[in-house]
Protein backbone atom coordinates (compact mmCIF):
# COMPACT_ATOMS: atom_id res chain seq x y z
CA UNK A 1 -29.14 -25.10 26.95
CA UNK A 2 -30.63 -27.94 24.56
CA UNK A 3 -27.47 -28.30 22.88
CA UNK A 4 -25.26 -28.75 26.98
CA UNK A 5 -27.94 -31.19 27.62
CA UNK A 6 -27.32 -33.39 24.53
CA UNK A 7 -23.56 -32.94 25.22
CA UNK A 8 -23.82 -33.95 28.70
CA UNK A 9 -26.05 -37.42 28.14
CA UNK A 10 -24.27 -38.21 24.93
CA UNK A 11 -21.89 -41.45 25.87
CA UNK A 12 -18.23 -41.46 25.69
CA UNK A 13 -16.33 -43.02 22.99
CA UNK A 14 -15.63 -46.53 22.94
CA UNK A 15 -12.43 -47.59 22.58
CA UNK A 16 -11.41 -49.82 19.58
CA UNK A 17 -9.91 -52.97 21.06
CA UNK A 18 -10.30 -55.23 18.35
CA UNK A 19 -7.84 -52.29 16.45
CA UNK A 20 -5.68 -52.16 19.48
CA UNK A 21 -4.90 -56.02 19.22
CA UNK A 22 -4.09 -55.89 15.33
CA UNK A 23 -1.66 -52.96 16.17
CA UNK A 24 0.24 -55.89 18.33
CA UNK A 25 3.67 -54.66 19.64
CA UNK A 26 3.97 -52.20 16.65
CA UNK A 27 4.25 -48.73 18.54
CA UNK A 28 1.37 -46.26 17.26
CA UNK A 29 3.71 -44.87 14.76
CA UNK A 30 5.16 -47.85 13.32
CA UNK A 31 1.48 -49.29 12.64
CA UNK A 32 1.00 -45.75 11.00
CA UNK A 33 3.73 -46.62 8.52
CA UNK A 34 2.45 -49.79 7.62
CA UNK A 35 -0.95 -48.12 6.47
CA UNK A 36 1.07 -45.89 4.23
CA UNK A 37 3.23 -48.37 2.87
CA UNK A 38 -0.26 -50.43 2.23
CA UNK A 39 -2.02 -47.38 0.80
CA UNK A 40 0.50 -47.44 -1.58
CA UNK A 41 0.37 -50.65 -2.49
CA UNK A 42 -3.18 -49.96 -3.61
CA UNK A 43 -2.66 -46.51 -5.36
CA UNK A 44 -4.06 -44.83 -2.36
CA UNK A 45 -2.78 -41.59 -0.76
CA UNK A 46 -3.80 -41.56 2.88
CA UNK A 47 -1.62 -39.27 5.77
CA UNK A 48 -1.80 -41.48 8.55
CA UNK A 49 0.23 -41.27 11.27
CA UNK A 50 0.55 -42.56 15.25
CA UNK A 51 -2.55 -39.53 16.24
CA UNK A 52 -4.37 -41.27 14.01
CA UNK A 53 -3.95 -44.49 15.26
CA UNK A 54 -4.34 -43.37 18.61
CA UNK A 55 -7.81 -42.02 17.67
CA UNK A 56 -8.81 -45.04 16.09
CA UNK A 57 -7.85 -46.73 19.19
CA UNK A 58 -9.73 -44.36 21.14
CA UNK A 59 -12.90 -44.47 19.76
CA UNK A 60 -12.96 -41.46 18.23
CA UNK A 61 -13.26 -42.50 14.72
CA UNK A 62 -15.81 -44.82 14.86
CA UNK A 63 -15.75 -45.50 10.91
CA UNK A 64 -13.00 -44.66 8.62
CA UNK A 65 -13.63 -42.45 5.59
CA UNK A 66 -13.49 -44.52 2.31
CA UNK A 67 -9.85 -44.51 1.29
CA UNK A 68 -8.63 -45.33 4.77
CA UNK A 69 -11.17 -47.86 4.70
CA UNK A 70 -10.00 -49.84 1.12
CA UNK A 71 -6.71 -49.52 3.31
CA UNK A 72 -7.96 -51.75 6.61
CA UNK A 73 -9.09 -53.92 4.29
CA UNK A 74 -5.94 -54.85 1.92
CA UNK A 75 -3.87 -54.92 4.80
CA UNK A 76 -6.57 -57.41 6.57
CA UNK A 77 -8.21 -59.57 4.11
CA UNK A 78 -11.22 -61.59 4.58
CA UNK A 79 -12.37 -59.00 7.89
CA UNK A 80 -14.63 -56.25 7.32
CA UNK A 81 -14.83 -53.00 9.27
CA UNK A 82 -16.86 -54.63 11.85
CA UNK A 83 -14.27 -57.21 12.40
CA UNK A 84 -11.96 -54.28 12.70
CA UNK A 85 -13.56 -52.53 15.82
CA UNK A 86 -15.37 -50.21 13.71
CA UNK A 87 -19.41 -49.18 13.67
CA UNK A 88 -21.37 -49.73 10.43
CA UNK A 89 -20.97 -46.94 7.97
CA UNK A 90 -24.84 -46.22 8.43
CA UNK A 91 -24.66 -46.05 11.84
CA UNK A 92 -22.28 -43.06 11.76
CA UNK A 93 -23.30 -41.35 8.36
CA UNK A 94 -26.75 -41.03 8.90
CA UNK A 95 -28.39 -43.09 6.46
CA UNK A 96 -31.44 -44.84 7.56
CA UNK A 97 -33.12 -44.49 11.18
CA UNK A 98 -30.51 -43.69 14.29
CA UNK A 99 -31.22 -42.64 17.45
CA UNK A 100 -28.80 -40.07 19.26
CA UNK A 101 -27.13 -42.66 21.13
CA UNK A 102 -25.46 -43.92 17.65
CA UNK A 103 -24.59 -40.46 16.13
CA UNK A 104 -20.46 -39.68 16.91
CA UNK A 105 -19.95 -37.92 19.60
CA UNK A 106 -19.27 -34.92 18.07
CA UNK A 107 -22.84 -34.53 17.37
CA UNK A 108 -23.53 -33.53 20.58
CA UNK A 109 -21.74 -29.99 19.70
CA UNK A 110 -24.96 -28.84 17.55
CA UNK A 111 -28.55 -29.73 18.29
CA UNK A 112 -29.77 -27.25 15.70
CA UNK A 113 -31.93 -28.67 12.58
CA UNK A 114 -30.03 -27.67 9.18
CA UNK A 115 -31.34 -27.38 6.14
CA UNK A 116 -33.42 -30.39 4.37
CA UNK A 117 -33.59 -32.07 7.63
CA UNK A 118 -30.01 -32.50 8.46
CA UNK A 119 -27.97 -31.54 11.96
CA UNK A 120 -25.48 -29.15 10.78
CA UNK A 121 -22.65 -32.07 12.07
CA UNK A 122 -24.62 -34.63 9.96
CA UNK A 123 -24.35 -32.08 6.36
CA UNK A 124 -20.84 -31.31 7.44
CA UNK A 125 -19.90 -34.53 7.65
CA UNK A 126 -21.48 -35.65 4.36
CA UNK A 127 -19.59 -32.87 2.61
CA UNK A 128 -16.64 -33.44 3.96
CA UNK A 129 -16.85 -36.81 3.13
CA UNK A 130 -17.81 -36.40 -0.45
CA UNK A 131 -14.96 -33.61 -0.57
CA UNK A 132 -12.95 -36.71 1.24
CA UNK A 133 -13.26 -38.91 -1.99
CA UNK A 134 -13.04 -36.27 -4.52
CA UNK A 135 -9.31 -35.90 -2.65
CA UNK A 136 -8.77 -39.38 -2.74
CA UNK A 137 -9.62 -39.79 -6.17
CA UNK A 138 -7.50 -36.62 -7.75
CA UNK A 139 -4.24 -37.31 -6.02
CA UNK A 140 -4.49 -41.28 -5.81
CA UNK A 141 -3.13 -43.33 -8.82
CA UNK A 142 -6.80 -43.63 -9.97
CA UNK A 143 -6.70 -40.28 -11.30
CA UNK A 144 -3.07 -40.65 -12.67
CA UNK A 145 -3.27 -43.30 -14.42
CA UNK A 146 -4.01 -42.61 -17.96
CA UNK A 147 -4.58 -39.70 -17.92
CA UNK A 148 -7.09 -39.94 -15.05
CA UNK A 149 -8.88 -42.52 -16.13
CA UNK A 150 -9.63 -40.89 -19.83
CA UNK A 151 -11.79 -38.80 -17.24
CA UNK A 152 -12.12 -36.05 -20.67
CA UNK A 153 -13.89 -39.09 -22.69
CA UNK A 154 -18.23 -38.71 -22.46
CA UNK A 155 -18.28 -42.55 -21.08
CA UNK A 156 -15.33 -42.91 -18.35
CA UNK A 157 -16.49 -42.88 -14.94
CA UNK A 158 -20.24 -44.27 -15.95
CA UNK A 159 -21.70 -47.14 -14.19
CA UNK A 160 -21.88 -49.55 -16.93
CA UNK A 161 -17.83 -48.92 -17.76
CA UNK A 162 -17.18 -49.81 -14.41
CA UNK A 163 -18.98 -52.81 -14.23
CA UNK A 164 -17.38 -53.76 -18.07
CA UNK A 165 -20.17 -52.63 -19.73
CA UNK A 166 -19.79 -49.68 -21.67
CA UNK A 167 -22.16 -47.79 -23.92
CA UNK A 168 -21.46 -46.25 -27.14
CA UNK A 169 -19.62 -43.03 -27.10
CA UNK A 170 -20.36 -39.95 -29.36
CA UNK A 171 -18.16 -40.12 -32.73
CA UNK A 172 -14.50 -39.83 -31.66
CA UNK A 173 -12.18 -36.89 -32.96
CA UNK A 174 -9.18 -35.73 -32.23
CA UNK A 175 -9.25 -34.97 -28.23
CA UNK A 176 -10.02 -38.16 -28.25
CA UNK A 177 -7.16 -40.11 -29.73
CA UNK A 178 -5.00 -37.67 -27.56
CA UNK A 179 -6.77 -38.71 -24.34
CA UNK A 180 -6.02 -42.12 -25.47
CA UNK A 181 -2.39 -41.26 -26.54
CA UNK A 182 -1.55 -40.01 -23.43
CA UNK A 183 -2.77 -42.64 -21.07
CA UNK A 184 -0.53 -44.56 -22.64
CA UNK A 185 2.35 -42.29 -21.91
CA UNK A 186 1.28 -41.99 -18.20
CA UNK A 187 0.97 -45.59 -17.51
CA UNK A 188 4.24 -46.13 -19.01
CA UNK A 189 5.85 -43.53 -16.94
CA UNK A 190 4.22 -44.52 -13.74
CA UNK A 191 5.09 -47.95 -14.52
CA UNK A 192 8.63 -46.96 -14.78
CA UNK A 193 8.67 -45.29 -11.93
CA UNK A 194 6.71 -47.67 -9.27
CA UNK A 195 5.94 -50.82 -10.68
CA UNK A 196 3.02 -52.88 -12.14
CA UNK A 197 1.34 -54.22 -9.12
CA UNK A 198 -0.66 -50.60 -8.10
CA UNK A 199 -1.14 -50.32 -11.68
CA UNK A 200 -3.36 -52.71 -13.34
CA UNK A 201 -7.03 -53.10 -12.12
CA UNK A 202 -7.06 -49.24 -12.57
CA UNK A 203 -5.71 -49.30 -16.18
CA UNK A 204 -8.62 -51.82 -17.82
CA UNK A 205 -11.57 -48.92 -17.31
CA UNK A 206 -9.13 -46.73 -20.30
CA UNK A 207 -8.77 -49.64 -22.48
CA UNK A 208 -12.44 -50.55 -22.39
CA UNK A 209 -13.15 -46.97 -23.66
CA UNK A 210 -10.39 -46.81 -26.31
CA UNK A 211 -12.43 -50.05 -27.82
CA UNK A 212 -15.64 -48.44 -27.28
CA UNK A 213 -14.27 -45.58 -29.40
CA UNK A 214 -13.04 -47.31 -31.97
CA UNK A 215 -16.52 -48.91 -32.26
CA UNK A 216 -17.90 -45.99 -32.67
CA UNK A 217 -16.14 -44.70 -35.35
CA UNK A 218 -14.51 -41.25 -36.85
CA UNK A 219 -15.36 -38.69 -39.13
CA UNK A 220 -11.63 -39.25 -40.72
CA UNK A 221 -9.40 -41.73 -41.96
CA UNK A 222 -6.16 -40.48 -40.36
CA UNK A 223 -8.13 -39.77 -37.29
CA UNK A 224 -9.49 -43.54 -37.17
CA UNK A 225 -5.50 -44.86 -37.88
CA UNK A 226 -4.20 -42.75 -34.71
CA UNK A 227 -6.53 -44.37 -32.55
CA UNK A 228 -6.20 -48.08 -33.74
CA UNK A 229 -2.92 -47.70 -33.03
CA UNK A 230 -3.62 -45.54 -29.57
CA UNK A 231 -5.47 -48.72 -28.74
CA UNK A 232 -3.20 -51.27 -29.66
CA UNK A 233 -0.62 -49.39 -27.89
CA UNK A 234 -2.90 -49.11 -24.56
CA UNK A 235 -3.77 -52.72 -24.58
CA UNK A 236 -0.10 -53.94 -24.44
CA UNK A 237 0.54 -51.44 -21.72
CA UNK A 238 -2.35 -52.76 -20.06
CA UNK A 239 -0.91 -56.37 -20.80
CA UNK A 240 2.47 -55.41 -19.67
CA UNK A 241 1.01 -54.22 -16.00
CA UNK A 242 -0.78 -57.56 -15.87
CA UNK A 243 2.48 -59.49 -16.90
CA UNK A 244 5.02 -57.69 -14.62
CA UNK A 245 1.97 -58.32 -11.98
CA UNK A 246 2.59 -61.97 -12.36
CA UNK A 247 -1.39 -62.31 -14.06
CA UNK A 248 -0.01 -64.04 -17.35
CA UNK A 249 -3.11 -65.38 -18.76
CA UNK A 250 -4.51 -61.77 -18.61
CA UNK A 251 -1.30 -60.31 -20.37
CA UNK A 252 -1.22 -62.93 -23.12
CA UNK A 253 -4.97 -62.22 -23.78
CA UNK A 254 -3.97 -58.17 -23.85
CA UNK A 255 -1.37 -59.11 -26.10
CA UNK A 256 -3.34 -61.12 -28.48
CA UNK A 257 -5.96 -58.05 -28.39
CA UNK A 258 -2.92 -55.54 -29.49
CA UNK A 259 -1.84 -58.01 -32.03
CA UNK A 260 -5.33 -57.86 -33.56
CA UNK A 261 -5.25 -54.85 -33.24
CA UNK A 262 -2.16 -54.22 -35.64
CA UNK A 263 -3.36 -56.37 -38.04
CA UNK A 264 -6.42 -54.94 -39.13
CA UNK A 265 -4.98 -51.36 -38.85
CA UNK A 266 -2.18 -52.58 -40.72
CA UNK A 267 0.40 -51.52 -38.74
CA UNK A 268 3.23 -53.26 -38.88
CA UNK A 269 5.52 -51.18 -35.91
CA UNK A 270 2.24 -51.82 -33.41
CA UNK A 271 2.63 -55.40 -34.89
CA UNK A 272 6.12 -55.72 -34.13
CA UNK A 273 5.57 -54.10 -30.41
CA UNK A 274 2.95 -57.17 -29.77
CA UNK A 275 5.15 -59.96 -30.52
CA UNK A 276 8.31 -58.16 -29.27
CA UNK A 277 5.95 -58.32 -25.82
CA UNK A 278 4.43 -61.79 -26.56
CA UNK A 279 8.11 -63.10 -26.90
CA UNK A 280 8.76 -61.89 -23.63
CA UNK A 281 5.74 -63.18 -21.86
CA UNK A 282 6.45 -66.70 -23.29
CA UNK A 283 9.76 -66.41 -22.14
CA UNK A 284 9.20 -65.69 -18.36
CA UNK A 285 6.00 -68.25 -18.52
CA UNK A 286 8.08 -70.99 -19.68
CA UNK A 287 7.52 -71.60 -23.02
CA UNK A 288 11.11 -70.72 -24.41
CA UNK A 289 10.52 -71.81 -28.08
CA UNK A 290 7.08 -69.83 -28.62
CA UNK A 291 9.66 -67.17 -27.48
CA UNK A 292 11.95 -67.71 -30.07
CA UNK A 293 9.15 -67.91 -32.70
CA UNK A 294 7.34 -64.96 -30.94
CA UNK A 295 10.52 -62.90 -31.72
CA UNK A 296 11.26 -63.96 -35.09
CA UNK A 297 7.64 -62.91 -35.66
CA UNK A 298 8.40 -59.99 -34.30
CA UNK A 299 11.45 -59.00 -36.59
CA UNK A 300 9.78 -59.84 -39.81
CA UNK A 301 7.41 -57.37 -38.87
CA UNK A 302 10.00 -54.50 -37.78
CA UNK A 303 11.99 -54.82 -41.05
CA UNK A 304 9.40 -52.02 -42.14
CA UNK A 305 9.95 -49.77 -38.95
CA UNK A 306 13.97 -48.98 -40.32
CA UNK A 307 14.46 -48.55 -36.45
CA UNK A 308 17.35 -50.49 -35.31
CA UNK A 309 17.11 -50.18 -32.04
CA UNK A 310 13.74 -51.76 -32.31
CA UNK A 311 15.66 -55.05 -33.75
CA UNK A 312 18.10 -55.18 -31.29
CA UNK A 313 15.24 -55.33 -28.78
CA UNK A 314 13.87 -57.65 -30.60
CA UNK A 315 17.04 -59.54 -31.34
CA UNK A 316 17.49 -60.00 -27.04
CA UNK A 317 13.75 -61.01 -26.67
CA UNK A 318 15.19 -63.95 -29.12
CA UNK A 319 18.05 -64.71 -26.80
CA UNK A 320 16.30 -65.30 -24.28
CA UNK A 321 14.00 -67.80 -25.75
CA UNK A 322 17.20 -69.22 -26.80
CA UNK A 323 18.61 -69.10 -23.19
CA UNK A 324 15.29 -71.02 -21.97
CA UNK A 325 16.10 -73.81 -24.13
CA UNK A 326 19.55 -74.07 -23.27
CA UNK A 327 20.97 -72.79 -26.50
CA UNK A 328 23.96 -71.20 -26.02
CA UNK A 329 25.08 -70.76 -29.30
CA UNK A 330 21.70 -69.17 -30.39
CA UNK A 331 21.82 -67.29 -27.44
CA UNK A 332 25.03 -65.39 -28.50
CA UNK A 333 24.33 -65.31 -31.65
CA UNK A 334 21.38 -62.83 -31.00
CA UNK A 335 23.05 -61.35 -28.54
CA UNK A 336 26.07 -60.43 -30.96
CA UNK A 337 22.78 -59.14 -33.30
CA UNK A 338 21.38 -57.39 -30.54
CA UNK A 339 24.61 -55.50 -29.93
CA UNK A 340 25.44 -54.86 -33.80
CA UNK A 341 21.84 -53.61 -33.90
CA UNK A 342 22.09 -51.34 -30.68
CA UNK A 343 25.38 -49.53 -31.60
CA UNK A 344 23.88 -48.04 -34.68
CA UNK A 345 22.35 -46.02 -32.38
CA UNK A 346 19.04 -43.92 -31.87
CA UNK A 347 17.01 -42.75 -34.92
CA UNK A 348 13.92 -41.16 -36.13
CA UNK A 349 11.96 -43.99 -36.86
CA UNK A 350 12.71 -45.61 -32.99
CA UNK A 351 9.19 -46.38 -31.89
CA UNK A 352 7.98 -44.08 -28.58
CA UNK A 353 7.35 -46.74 -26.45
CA UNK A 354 11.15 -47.63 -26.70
CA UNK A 355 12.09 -44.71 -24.69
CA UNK A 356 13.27 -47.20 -21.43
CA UNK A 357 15.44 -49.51 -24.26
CA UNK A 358 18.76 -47.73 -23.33
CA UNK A 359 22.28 -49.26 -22.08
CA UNK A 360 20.92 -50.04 -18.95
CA UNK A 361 18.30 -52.24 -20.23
CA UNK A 362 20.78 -53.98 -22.77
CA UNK A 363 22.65 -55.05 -20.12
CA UNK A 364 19.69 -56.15 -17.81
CA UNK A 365 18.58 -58.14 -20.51
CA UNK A 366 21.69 -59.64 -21.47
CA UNK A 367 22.08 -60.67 -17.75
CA UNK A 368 18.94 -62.23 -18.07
CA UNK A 369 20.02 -64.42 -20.59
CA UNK A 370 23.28 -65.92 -18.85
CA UNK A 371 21.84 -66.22 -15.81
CA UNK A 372 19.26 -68.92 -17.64
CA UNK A 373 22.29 -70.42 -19.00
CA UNK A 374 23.79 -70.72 -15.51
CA UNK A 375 26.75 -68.54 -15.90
CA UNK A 376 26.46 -66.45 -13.30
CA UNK A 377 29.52 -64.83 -12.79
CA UNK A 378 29.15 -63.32 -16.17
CA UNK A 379 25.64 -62.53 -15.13
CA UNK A 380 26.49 -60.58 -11.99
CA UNK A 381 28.91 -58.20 -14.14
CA UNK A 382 26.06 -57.33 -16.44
CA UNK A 383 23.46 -56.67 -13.99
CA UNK A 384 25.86 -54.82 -12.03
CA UNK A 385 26.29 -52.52 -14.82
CA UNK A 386 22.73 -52.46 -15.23
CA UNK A 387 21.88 -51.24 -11.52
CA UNK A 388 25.05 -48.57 -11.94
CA UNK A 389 24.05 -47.07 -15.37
CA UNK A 390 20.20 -46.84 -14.42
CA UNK A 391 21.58 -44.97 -11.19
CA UNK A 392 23.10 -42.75 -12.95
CA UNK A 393 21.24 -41.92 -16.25
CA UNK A 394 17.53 -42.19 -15.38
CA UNK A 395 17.48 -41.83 -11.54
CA UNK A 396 13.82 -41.23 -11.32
CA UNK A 397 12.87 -44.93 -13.43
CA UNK A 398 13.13 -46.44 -9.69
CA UNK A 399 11.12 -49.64 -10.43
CA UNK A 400 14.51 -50.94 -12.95
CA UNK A 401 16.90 -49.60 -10.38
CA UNK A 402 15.10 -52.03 -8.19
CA UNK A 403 14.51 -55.02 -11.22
CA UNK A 404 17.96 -54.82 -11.98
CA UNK A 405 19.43 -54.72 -8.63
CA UNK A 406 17.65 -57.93 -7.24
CA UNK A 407 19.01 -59.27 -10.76
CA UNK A 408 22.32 -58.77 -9.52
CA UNK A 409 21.88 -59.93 -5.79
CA UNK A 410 20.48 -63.14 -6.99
CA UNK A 411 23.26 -63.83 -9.81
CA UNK A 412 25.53 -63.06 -6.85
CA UNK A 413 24.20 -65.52 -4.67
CA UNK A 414 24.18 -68.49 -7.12
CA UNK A 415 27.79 -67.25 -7.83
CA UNK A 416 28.65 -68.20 -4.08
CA UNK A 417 29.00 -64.50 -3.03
CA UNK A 418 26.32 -64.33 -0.57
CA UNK A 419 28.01 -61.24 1.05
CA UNK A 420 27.25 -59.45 -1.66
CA UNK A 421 24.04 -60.81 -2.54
CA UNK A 422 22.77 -59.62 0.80
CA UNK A 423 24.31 -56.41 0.54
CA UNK A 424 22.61 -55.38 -3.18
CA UNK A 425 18.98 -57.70 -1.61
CA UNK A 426 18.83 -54.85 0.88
CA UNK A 427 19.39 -52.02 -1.59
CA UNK A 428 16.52 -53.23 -3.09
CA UNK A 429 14.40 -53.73 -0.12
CA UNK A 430 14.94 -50.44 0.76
CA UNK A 431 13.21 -49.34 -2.87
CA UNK A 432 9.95 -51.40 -2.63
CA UNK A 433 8.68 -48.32 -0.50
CA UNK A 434 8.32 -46.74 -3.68
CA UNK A 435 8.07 -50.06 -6.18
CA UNK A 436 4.90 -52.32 -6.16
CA UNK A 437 6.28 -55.56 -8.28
CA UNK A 438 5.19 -58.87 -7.90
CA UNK A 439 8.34 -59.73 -10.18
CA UNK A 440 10.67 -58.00 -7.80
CA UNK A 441 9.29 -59.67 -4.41
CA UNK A 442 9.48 -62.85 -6.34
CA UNK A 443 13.36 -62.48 -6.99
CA UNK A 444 14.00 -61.35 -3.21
CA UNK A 445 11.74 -64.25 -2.60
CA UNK A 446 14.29 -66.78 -4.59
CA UNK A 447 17.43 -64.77 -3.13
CA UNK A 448 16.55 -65.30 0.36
CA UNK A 449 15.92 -69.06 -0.42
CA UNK A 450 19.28 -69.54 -2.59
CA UNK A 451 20.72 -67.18 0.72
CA UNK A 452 19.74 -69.35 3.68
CA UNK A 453 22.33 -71.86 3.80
CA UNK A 454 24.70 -68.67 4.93
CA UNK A 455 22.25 -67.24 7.62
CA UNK A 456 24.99 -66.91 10.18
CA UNK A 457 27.18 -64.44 8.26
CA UNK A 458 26.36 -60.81 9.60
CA UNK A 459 25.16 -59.53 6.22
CA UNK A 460 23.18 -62.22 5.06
CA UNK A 461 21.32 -62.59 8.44
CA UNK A 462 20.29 -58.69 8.37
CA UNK A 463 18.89 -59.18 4.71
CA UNK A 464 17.05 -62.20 5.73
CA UNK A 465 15.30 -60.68 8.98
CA UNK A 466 14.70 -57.41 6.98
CA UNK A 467 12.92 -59.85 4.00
CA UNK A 468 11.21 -61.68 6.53
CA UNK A 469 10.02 -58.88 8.45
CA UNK A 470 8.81 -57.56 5.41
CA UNK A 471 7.12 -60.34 4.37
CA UNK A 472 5.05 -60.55 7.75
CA UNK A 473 4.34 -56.94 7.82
């Protein structure tokens, strides 16, 4: 009878207006598609949908749990839960003094003490909140990325690395270096797959305890080589998700740490990797003859690799510093190198990093480098074959389906083709479901401009609505 009468005096849900009025004219389920789409964004995994919404609305979830709740607040920033229509945390969870008019309303279904102190709602709800975040940690990207986190390594996940400051490990070995080995390998793969932008915050706790390792030393010299090189090789993919990400100062300093790196392991194919990268980053920050030099660096170093498909990359990282400064002849002349190079074909010596230098990327790259020139008829064919190739070889790599694609839809619209150029825009809008790339939305973002003058034909207009809408959402 205690328990009917706490039921029966315990208030009814509030609703959450201040959630209703964000929804807008969104119906439930489209607002439930835009918190997926930003969970994504954010390497969260949360399975909202318009019940959900609806409960929100209704006041029956008075507080999100703690992934839907780094969800509110991407896709709202500068509000906190408060602003959002929701009750403090402590209010809801229990911590610190509340009355029975603040406990959820589902409280009211068990009066009877548990354990330690706790309403058997209140320890439910704590475990299943704690089991909540365990969830949201194992399938997010958190735990994917590199190899979750180097999760296996006796510092990863401490306080101090996640505030930057990490403690000295225990002597590394060799599960060790193959934690470190294959975060590299999953970052690259994810990368491939969805982009930079979800990527890169979550990759710097890894690469702070690959240093710490090598800090603290090995029992063996081959053991202490493998991970210099594991951690050269981590910090440019760490420098590559800040580059793609558009955070170029970041990259270059990655970069420079990798090219360190090389140098006092002595390794002159990690060596040739960091100024292969560096060549690019100067390239797309504007500095087309560090490029060039970058490059050349680059090659000197890979003359002791004997991988030629490592100088043709190389050789096209060239071009394009060339293409930046408006050298056409240079440009081809690399580019003739990078093909000369590139036919040879694959070897034994071919770096494993290079696995996403195939024809697809040749061709992007080579697009690339006429569409600096300004020929961009000639740089629509190549990125056309570039979209079609990728397509067809590695369908899975959907992040260069995407880059290569809004290559092509902008060469096409400089090449006064805007048909077109809408048509292959909203391929690629459809992708960035499953692609997080500040480069890509930067590309649309130029399209759409270089598109506007032709709003009024029927293709063009859809693409732009669809990239505005997009934009808004």
């Amino acid at each position: 009878m205690a328990s009917s009468s706490r039921a029966s005096s315990t208030p009814p849900p509030r609703p959450n207006l201040a959630f209703r009025r964000l929804r807008g004219q969104r119906s439930p389920g489209e607002f439930a598609a835009l918190v997926r789409r930003a969970a994504r964004e954010i390497g969260e995994r949360v399975s909202c949908d318009a019940r959900y919404v609806g409960r929100v609305e209704a006041g029956e979830i008075r507080c999100p749990n703690y992934a839907y709740e780094r969800v509110f607040l991407h896709m709202f920033p500068g509000r906190t839960l408060t602003d959002l229509g929701f009750a403090p945390r402590s209010a809801v969870r229990g911590r610190g003094a509340r009355t029975d008019t603040e406990a959820p309303e589902a409280h009211a279904l068990s009066g009877i003490p548990a354990p330690g102190g706790l309403k058997h709602h209140e320890q439910n709800h704590c475990d299943e909140e704690s089991d909540v975040r365990r969830r949201a940690f194992m399938t997010s990207g958190t735990a994917t990325v590199a190899a979750a986190s180097l999760t296996a390594l006796p510092l990863s996940g401490t306080a101090e690395a996640a505030a930057g400051t990490v403690p000295r490990p225990r002597t590394a070995g060799e599960a060790e270096v193959q934690v470190v080995e294959e975060a590299v390998r999953r970052i690259r793969l994810l990368d491939d797959r969805h982009g930079a932008d979800g990527l890169y915050r979550r990759a710097a706790t890894p690469l702070r305890t690959a240093y710490a390792l090598l800090d603290a030393g090995t029992s063996r010299r081959a053991t202490a080589d493998r991970l210099y090189v594991g951690a050269g090789e981590l910090a440019i993919s760490v420098g590559w998700l800040a580059h793609d990400s558009g955070r170029f100062d970041d990259a270059r300093s990655h970069y420079a740490e990798a090219l360190a790196t090389a140098r006092m392991a002595g390794d002159p194919a990690l060596e040739a990797h960091a100024f292969c990268n560096t060549a690019f980053l100067a390239r797309d920050a504007g500095r087309p003859r560090e490029a060039v030099r970058a490059a050349q660096a680059a090659a000197r170093a890979a003359r002791h690799v004997a991988s030629p498909r490592l100088l043709s990359l190389i050789a096209l990282r060239e071009a394009g510093g060339w293409a930046g400064l408006g050298d056409r002849a240079g440009c081809e002349r690399a580019l003739f190198q990078a093909h000369a190079l590139f036919d040879r074909g694959p070897g034994a010596q071919d770096p494993e990093w290079m696995t996403f230098y195939g024809p697809a990327e040749l061709a992007g790259l080579e697009a690339q480098c006429w569409s600096a020139l300004g020929h961009w008829e000639r740089a629509s064919r190549h990125a056309h074959r570039a979209a079609d190739v990728a397509a067809a070889q590695t369908p899975e790599f959907t992040r260069n389906i995407a880059l290569y694609t809004a290559e092509l839809a902008d060469d096409l619209a400089r090449a006064g083709r805007p048909d077109e150029a809408a048509a292959a825009g909203l391929r690629v809008l459809a992708l960035l479901d499953e692609v997080q790339s500040s480069r890509i939305q930067g590309m649309l973002a130029t399209t759409a401009r270089v598109l506007l003058p032709h709003r009024r034909a029927a293709g063009v207009t859809d693409f732009l609505e669809h990239h505005a809408s997009r934009g808004r959402a």
